[in-house]
C-alpha atoms as a PDB file:
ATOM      1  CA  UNK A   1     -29.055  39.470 -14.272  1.00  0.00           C
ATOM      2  CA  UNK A   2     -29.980  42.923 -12.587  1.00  0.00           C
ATOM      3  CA  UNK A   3     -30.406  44.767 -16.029  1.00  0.00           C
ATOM      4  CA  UNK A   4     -32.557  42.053 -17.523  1.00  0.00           C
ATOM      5  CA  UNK A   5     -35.172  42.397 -14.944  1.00  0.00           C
ATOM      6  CA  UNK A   6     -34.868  46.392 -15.365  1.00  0.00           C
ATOM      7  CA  UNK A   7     -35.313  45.643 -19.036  1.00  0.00           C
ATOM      8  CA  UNK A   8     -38.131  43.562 -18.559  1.00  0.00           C
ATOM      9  CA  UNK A   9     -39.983  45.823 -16.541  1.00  0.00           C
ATOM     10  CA  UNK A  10     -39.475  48.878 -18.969  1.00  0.00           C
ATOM     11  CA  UNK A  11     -40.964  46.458 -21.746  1.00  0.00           C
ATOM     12  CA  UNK A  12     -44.076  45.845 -19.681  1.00  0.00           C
ATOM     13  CA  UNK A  13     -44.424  49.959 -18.946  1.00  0.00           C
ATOM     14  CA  UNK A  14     -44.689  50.396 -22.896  1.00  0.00           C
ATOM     15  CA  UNK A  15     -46.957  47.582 -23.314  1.00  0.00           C
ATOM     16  CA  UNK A  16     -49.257  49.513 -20.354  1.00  0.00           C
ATOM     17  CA  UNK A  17     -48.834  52.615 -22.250  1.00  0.00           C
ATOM     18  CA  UNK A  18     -49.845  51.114 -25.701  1.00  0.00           C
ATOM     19  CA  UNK A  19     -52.781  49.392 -24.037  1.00  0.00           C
ATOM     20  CA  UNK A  20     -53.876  53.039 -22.544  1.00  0.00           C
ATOM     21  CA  UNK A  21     -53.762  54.925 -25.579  1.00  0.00           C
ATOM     22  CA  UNK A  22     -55.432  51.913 -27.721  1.00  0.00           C
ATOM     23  CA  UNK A  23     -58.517  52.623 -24.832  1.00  0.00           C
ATOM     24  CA  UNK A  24     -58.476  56.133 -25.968  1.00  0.00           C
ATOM     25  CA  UNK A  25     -58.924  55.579 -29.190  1.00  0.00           C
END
């Protein structure tokens, strides 16, 4: 159960990320 939350929150870091760089464009 441990790892899927880990996994989860590294999904929602990329999502962030692509949000950022969509802003910058």
């Amino acid at each position: 159960e441990e790892e899927e939350e880990e996994e989860e929150e590294e999904e929602e870091e990329e999502e962030e990320e692509e949000e950022e760089e969509e802003e910058e464009e």
